[in-house]
C-alpha atoms as a PDB file:
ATOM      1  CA  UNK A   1      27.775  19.934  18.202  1.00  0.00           C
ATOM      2  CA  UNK A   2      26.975  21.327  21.333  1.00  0.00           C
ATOM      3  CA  UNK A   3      23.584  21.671  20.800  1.00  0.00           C
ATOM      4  CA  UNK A   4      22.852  18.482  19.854  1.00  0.00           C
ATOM      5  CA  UNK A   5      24.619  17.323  22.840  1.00  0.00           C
ATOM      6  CA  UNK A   6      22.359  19.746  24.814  1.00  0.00           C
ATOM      7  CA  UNK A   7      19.555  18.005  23.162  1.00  0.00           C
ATOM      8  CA  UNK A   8      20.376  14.339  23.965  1.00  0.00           C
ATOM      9  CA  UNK A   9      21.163  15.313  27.200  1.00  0.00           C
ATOM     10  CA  UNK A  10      17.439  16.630  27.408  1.00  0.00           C
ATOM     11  CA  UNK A  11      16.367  13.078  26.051  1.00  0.00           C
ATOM     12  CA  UNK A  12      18.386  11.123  28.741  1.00  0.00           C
ATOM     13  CA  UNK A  13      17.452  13.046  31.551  1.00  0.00           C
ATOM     14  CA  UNK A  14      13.346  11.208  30.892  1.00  0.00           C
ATOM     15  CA  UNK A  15      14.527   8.417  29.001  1.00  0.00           C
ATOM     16  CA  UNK A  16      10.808   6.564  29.609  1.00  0.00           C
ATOM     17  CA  UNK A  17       8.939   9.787  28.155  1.00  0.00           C
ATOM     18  CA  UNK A  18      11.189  10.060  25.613  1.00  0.00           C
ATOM     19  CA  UNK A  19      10.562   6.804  24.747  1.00  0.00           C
ATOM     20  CA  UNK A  20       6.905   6.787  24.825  1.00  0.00           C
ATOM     21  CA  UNK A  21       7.100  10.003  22.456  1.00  0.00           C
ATOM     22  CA  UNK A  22       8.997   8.221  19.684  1.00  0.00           C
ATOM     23  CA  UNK A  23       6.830   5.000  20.048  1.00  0.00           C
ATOM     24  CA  UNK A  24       3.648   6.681  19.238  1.00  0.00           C
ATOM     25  CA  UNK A  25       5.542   8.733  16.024  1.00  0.00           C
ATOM     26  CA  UNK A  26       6.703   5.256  14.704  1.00  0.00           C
ATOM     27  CA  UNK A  27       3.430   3.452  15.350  1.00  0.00           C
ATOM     28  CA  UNK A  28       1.876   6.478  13.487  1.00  0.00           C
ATOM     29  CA  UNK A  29       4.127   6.548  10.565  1.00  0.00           C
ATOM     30  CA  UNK A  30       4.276   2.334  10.789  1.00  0.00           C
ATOM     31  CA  UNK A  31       0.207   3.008   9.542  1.00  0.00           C
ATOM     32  CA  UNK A  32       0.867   5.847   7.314  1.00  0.00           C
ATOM     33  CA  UNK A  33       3.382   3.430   5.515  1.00  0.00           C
ATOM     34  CA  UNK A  34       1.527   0.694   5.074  1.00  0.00           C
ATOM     35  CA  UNK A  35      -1.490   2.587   4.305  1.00  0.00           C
ATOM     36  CA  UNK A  36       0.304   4.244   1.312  1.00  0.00           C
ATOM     37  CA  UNK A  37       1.722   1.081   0.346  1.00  0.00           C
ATOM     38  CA  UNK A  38      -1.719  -0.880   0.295  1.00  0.00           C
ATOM     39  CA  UNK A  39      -3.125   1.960  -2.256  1.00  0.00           C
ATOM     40  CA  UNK A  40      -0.251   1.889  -4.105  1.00  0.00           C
ATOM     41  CA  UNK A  41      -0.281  -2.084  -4.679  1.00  0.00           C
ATOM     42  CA  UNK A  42      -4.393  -1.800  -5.046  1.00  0.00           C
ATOM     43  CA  UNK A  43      -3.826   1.158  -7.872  1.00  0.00           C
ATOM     44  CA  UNK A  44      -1.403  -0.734  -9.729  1.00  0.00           C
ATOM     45  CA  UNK A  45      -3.386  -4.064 -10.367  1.00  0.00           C
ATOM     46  CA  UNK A  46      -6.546  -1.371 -11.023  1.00  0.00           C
ATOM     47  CA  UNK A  47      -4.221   0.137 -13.827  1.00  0.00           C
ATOM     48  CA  UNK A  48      -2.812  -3.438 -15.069  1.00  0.00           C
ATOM     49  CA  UNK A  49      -6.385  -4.722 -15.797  1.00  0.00           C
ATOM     50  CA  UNK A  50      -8.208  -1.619 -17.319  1.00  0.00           C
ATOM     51  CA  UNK A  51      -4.983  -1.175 -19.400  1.00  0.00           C
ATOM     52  CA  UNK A  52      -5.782  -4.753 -20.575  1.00  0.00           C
ATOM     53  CA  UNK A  53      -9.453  -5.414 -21.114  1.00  0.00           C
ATOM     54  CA  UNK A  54     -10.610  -9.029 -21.215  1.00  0.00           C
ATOM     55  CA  UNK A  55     -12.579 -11.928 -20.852  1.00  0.00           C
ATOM     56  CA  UNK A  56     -12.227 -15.585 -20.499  1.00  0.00           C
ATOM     57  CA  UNK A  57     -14.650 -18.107 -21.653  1.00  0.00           C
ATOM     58  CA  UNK A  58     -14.459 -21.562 -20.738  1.00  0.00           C
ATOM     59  CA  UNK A  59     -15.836 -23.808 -22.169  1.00  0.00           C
ATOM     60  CA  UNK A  60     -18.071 -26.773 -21.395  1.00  0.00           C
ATOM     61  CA  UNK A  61     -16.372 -30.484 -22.396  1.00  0.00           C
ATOM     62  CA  UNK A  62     -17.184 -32.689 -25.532  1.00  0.00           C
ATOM     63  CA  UNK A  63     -17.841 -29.819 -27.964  1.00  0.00           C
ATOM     64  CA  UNK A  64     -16.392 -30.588 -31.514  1.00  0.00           C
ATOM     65  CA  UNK A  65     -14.250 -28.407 -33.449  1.00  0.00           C
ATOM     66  CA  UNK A  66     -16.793 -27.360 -35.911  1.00  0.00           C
ATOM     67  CA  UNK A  67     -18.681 -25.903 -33.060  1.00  0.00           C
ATOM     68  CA  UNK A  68     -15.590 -24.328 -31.918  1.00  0.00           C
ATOM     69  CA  UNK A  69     -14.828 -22.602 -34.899  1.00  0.00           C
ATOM     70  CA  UNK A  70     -17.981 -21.494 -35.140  1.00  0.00           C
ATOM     71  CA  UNK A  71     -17.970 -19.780 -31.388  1.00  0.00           C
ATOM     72  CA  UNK A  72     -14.848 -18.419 -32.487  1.00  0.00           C
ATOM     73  CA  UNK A  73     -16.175 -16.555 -35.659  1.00  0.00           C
ATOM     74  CA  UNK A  74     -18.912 -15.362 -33.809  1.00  0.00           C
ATOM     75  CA  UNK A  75     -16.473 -13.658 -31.372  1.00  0.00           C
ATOM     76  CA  UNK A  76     -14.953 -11.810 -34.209  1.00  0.00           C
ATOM     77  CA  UNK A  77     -17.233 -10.420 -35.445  1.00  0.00           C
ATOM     78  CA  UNK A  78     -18.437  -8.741 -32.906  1.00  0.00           C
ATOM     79  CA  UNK A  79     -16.816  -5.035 -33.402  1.00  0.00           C
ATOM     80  CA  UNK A  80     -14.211  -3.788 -31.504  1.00  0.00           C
ATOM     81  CA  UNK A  81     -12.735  -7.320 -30.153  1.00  0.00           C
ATOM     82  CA  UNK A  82      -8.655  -7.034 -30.301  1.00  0.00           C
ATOM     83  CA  UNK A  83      -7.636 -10.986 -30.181  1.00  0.00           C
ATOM     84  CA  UNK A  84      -9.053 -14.254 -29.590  1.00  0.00           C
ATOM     85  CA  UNK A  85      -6.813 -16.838 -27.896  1.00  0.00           C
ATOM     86  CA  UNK A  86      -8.065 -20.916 -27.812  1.00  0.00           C
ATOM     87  CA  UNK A  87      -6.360 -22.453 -25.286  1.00  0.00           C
ATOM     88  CA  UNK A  88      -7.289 -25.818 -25.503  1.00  0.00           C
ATOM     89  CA  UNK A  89      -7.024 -28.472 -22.234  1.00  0.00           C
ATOM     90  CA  UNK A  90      -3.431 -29.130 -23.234  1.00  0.00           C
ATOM     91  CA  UNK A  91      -2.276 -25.738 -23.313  1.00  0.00           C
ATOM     92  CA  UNK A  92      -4.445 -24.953 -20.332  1.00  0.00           C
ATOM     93  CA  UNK A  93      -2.286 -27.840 -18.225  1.00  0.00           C
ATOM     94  CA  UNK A  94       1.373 -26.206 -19.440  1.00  0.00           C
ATOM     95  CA  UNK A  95       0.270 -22.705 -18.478  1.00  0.00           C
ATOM     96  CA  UNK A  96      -1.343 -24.064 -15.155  1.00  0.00           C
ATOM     97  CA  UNK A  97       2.556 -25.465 -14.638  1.00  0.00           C
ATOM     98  CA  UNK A  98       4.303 -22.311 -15.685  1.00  0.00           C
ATOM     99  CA  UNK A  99       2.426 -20.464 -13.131  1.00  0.00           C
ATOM    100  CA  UNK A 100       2.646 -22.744  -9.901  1.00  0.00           C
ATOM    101  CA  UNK A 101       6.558 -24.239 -11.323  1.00  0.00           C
ATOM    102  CA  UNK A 102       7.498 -23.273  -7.700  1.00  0.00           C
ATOM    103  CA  UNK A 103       4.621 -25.467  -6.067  1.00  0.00           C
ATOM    104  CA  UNK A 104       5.048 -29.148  -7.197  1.00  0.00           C
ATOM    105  CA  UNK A 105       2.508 -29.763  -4.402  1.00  0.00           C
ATOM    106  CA  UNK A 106      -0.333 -28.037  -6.634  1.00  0.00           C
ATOM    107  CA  UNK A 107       0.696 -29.968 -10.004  1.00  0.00           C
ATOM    108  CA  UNK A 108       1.464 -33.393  -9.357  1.00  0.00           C
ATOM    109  CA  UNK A 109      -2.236 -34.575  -9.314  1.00  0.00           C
ATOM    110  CA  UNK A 110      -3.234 -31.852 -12.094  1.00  0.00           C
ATOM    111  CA  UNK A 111      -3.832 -33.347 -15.794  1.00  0.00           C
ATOM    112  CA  UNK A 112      -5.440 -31.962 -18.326  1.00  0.00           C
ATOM    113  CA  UNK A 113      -8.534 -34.000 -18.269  1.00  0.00           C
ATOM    114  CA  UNK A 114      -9.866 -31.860 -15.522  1.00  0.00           C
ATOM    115  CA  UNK A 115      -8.943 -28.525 -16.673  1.00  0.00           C
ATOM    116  CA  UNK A 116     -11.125 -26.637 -18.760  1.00  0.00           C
ATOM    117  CA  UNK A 117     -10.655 -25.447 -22.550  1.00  0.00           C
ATOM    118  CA  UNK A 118     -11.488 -21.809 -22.984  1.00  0.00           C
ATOM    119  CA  UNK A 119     -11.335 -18.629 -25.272  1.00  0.00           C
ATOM    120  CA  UNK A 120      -9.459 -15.493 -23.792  1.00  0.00           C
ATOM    121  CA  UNK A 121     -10.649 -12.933 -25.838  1.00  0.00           C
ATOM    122  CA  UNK A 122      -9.280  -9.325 -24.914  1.00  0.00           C
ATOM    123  CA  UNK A 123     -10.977  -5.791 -26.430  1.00  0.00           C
ATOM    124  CA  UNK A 124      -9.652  -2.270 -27.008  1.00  0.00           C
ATOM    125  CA  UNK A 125     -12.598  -1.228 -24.908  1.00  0.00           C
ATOM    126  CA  UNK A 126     -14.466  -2.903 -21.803  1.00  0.00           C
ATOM    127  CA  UNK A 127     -17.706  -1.986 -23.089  1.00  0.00           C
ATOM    128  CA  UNK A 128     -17.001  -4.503 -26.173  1.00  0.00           C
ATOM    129  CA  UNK A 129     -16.504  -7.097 -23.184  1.00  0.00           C
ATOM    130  CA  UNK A 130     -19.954  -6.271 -21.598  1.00  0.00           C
ATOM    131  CA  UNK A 131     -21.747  -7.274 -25.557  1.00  0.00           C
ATOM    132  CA  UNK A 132     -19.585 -10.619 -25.736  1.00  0.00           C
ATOM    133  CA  UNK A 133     -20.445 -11.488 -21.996  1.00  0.00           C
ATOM    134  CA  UNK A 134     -24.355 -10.649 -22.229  1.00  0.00           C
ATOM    135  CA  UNK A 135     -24.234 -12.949 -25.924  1.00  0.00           C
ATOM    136  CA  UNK A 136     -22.742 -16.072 -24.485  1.00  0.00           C
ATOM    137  CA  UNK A 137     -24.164 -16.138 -20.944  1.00  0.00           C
ATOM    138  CA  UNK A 138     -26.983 -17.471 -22.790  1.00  0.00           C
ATOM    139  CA  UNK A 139     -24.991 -20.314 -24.285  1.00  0.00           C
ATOM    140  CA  UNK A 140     -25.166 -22.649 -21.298  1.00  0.00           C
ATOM    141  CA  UNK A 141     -24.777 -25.957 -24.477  1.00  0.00           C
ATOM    142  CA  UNK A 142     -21.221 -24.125 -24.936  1.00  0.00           C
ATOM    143  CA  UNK A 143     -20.612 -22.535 -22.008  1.00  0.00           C
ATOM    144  CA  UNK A 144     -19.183 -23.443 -19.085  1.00  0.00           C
ATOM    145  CA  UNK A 145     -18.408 -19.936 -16.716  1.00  0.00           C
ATOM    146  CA  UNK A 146     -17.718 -16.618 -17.958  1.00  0.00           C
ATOM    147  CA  UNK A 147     -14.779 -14.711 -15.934  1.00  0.00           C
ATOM    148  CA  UNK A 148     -15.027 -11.061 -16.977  1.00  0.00           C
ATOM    149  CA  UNK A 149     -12.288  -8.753 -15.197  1.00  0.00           C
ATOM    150  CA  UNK A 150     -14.965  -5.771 -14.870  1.00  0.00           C
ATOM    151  CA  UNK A 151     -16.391  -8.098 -11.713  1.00  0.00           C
ATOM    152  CA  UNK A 152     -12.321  -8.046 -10.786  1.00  0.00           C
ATOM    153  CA  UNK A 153     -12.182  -4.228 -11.899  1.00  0.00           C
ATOM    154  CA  UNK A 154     -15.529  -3.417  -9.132  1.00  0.00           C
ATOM    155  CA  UNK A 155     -14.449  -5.482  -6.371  1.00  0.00           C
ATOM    156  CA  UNK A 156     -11.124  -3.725  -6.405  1.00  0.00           C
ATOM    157  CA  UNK A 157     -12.057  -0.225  -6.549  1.00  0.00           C
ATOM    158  CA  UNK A 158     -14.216  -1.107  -3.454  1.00  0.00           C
ATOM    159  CA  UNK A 159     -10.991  -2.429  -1.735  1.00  0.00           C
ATOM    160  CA  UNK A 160      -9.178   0.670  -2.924  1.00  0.00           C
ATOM    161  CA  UNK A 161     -12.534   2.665  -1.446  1.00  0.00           C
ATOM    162  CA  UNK A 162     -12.938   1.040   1.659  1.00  0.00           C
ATOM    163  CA  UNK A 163      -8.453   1.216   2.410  1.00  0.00           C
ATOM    164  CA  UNK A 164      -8.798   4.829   1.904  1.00  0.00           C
ATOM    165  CA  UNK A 165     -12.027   5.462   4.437  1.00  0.00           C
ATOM    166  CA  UNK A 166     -10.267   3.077   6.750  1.00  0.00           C
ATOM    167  CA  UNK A 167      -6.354   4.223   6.062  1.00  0.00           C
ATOM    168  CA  UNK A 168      -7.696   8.212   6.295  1.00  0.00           C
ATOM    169  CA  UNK A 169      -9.343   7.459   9.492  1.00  0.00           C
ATOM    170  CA  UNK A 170      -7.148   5.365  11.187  1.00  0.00           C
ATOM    171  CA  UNK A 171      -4.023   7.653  10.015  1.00  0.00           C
ATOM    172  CA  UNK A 172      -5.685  10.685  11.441  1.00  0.00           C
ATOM    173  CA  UNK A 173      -7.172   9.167  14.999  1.00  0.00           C
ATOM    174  CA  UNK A 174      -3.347   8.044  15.942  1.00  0.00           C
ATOM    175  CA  UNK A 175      -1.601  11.103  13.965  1.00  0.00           C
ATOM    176  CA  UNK A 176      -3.627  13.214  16.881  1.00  0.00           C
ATOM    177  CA  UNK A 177      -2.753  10.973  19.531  1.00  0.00           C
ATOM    178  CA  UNK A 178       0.857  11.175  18.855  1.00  0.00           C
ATOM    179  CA  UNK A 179       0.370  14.914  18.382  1.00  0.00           C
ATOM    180  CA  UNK A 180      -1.017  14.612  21.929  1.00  0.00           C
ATOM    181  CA  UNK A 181       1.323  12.266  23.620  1.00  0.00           C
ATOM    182  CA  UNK A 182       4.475  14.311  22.308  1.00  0.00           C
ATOM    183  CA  UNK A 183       2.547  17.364  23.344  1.00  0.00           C
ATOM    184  CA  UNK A 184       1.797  16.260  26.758  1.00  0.00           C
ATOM    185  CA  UNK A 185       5.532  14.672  26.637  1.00  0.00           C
ATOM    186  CA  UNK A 186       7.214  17.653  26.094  1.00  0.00           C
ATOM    187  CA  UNK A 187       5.394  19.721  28.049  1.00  0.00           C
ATOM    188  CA  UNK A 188       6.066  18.109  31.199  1.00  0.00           C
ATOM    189  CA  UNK A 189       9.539  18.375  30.426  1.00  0.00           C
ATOM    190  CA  UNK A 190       9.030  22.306  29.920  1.00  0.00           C
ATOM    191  CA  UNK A 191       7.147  22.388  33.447  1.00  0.00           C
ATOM    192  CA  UNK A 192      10.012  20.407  35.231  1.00  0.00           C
ATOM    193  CA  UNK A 193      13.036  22.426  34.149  1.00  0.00           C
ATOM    194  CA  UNK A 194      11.194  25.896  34.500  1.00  0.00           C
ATOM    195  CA  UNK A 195      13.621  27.033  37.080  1.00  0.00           C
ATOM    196  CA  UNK A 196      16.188  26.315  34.910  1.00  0.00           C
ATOM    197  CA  UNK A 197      14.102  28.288  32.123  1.00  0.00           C
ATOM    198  CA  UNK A 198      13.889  31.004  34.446  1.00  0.00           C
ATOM    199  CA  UNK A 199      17.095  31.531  35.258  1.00  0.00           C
ATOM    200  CA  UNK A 200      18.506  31.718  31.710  1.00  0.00           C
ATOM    201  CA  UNK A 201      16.208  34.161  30.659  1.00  0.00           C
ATOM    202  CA  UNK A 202      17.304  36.008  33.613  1.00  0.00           C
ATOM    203  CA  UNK A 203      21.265  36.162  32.322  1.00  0.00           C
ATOM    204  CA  UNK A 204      19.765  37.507  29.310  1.00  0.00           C
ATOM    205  CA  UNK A 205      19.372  34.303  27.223  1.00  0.00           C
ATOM    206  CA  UNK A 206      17.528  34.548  24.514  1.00  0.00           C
ATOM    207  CA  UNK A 207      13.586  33.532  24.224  1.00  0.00           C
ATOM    208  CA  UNK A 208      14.504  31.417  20.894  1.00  0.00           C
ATOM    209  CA  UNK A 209      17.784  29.858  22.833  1.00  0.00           C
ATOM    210  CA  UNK A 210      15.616  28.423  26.033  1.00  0.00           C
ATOM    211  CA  UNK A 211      13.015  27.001  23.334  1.00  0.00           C
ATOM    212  CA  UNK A 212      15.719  25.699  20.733  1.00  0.00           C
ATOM    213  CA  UNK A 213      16.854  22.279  23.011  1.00  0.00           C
ATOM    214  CA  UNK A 214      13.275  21.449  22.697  1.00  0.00           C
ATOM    215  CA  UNK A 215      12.407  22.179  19.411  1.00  0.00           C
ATOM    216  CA  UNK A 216      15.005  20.127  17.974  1.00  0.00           C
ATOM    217  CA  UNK A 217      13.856  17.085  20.883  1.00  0.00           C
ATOM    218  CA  UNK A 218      10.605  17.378  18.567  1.00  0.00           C
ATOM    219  CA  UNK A 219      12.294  17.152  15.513  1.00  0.00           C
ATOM    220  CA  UNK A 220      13.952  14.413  16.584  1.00  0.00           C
ATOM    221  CA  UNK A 221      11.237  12.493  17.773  1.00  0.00           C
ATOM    222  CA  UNK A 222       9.453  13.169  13.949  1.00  0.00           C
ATOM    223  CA  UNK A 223      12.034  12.078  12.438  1.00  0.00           C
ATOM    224  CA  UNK A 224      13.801   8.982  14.261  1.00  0.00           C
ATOM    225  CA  UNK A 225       9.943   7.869  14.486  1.00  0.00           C
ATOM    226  CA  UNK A 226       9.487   8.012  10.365  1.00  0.00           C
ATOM    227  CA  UNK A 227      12.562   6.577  10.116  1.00  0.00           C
ATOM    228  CA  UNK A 228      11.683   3.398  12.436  1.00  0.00           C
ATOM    229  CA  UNK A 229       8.472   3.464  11.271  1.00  0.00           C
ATOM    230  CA  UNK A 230       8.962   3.001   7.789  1.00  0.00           C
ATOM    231  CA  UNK A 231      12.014   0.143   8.399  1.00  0.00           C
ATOM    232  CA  UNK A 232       9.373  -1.900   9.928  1.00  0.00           C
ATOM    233  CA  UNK A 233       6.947  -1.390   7.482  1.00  0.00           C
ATOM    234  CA  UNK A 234       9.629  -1.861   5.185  1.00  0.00           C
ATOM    235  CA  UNK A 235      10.520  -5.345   6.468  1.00  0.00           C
ATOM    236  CA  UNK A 236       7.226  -6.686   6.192  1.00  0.00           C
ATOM    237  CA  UNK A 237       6.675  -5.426   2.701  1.00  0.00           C
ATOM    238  CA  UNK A 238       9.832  -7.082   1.734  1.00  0.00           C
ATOM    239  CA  UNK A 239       9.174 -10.314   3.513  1.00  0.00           C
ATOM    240  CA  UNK A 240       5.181 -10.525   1.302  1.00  0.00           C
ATOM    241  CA  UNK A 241       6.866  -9.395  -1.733  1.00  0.00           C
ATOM    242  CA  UNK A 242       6.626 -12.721  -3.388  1.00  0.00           C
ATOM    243  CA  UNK A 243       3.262 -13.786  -2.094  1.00  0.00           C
ATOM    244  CA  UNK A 244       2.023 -10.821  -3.258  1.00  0.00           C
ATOM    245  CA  UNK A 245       3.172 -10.554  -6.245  1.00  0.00           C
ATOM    246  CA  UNK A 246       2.440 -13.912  -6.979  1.00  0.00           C
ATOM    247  CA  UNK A 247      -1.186 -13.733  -5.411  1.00  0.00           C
ATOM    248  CA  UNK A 248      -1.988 -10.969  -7.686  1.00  0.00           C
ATOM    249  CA  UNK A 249      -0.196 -11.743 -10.617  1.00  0.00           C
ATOM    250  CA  UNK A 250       0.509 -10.783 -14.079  1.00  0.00           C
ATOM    251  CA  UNK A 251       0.038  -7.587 -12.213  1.00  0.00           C
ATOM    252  CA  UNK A 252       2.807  -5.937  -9.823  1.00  0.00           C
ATOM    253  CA  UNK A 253       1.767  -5.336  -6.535  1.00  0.00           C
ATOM    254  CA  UNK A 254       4.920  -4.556  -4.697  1.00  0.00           C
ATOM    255  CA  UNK A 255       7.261  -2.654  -7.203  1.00  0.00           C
ATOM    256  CA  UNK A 256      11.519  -3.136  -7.860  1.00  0.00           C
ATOM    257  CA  UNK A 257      11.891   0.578  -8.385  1.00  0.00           C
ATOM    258  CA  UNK A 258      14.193   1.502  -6.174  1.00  0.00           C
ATOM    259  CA  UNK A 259      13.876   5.002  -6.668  1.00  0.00           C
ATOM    260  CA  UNK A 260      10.122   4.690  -5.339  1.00  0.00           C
ATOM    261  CA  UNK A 261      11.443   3.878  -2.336  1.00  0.00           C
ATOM    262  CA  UNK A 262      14.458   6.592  -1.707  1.00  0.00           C
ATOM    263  CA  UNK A 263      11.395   9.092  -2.469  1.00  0.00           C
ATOM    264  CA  UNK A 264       9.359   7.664  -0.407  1.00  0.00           C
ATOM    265  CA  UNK A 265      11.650   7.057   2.650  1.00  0.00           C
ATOM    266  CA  UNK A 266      12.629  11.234   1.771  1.00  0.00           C
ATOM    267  CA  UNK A 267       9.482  11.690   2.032  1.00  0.00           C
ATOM    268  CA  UNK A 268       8.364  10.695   5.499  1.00  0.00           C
ATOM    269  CA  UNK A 269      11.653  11.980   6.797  1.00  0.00           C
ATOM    270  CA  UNK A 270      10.426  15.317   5.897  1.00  0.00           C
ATOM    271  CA  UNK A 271       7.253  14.490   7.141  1.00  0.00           C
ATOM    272  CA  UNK A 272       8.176  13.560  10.114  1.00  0.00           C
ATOM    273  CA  UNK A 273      10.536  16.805  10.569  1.00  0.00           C
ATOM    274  CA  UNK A 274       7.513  19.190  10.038  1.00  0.00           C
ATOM    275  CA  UNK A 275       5.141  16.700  12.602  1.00  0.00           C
ATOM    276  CA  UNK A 276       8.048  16.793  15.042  1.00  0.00           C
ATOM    277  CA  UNK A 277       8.595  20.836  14.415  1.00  0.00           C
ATOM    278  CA  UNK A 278       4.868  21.741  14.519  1.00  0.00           C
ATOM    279  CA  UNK A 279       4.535  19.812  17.911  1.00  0.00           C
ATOM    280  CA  UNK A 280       7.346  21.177  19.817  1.00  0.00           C
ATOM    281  CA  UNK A 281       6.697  24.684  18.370  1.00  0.00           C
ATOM    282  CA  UNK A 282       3.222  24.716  19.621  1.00  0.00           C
ATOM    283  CA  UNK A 283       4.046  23.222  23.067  1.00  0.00           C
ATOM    284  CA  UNK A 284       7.188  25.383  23.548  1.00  0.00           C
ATOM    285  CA  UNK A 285       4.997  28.510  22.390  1.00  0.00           C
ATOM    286  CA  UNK A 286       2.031  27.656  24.986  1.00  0.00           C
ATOM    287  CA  UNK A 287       4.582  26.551  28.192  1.00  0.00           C
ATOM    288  CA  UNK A 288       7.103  28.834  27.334  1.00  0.00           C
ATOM    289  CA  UNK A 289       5.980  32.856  27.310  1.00  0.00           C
ATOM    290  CA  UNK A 290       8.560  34.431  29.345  1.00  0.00           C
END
């Protein structure tokens, strides 16, 4: 107890250092959240759609059933094609209402006149999808637009790609800075209570005991800055849950698992401890030699 009453006593005496320590930790680990939960959301869609291979057709107005049928044959047999779903105008207006049932606004001037009919047609492989979309691009009597998910599948790996470059980069540039700030932090605290150093290693006091109060002040700022960091990241992943997940559904972007998110919180913390270690061990090995 009475070191970590030694300790907070350390932290009071420069409460506006010790303050601009933990800021930079939290801002730090504020990124390195939100970085981790960006891939994480980006991954998961990526896995929902290439679990789920498909491709939706629609269809152009005024074609007759024979025609339809016809279409629809054609799709089957084509090798390799799992299930072919008609959804006609009708069904096309109930599933448009399912999905926005929260947002009378976006249904109340919807009917199915203007919607499109179409043919979802899903594959055990994507490659099957490329041979359906390459045969009825070139239907433009039947077809209306072709949506094919491997245009989804691209665009998202090059989110994924470009989150990473950006998330790596920005993650390291303000990782060293808080390395730096603490470091510079700390270290003027070392320089301003080197009499006081002095003088204990003088009544025989250990090298380990002089360094120890500041050791743990580094710990403390890795950790208390994780913490906060994450909370606040936290909050604002809470508060988009349902936009997200809405935005990008069927697919989950922002899990329930609650166990994701004591393991990731755990974590941090120990992240944090090692960041907050590593700092003060290297500052109170460079200042402190005597």
């Amino acid at each position: 107890m009475s070191i970590l009453t030694h300790t907070w006593r350390h932290l009071r005496r420069s409460p506006f250092q010790s303050l601009i320590a933990t800021s930079t930790m939290t801002i730090s680990f504020f990124i390195l959240t939100a970085f981790i939960f960006l891939n994480f959301g980006i991954t998961s869609v990526l896995n929902h759609f290439e679990s789920k291979p498909e491709i939706t057709i629609f269809l152009k107005d005024g074609i007759d059933k024979a025609t339809l049928e016809a279409a629809q044959n054609e799709i089957a047999s084509i090798p390799g094609i799992r299930d072919i779903r008609y959804i006609s105008k009708e069904k096309a207006l109930e599933l448009y209402k399912e999905l926005n049932k929260n947002n009378p606004l976006l249904t109340e001037m919807v009917t199915a006149s203007i919607l499109p009919a179409s043919f979802e047609v899903s594959a055990y492989n994507p490659k099957v999808l490329e041979a359906v979309a390459q045969k009825f691009t070139a239907k433009t009597n039947l077809v209306d637009e072709i949506v094919y998910q491997k245009d989804l599948i691209e665009s998202l790996l090059g989110w994924t790609n470009m989150i990473k470059k950006v998330g790596i980069i920005t993650i390291s540039f303000f990782g060293l800075i808080a390395f730096f700030v603490t470091s510079v932090v700390m270290g003027l605290k070392i320089t301003n209570r080197k009499d006081e150093i002095n003088i204990s290693r003088l009544l025989g006091a250990s090298l380990f005991y002089v360094k120890r109060p500041f050791l743990l002040e580094g710990i403390f700022y890795g950790i208390f800055g994780s913490l906060l960091g994450y909370l606040i990241a936290f909050i604002f992943i809470i508060y988009f849950k349902t936009k997200l997940n809405l935005f990008f559904a069927p697919a989950i972007f922002v899990t329930d698992n609650t166990v994701f998110y004591l393991l990731w919180l755990l974590a941090e913390i120990i992240i944090g401890f090692m960041v907050g270690l590593f700092t003060s061990f290297v500052v109170s090995k460079r200042y402190i030699k005597w």
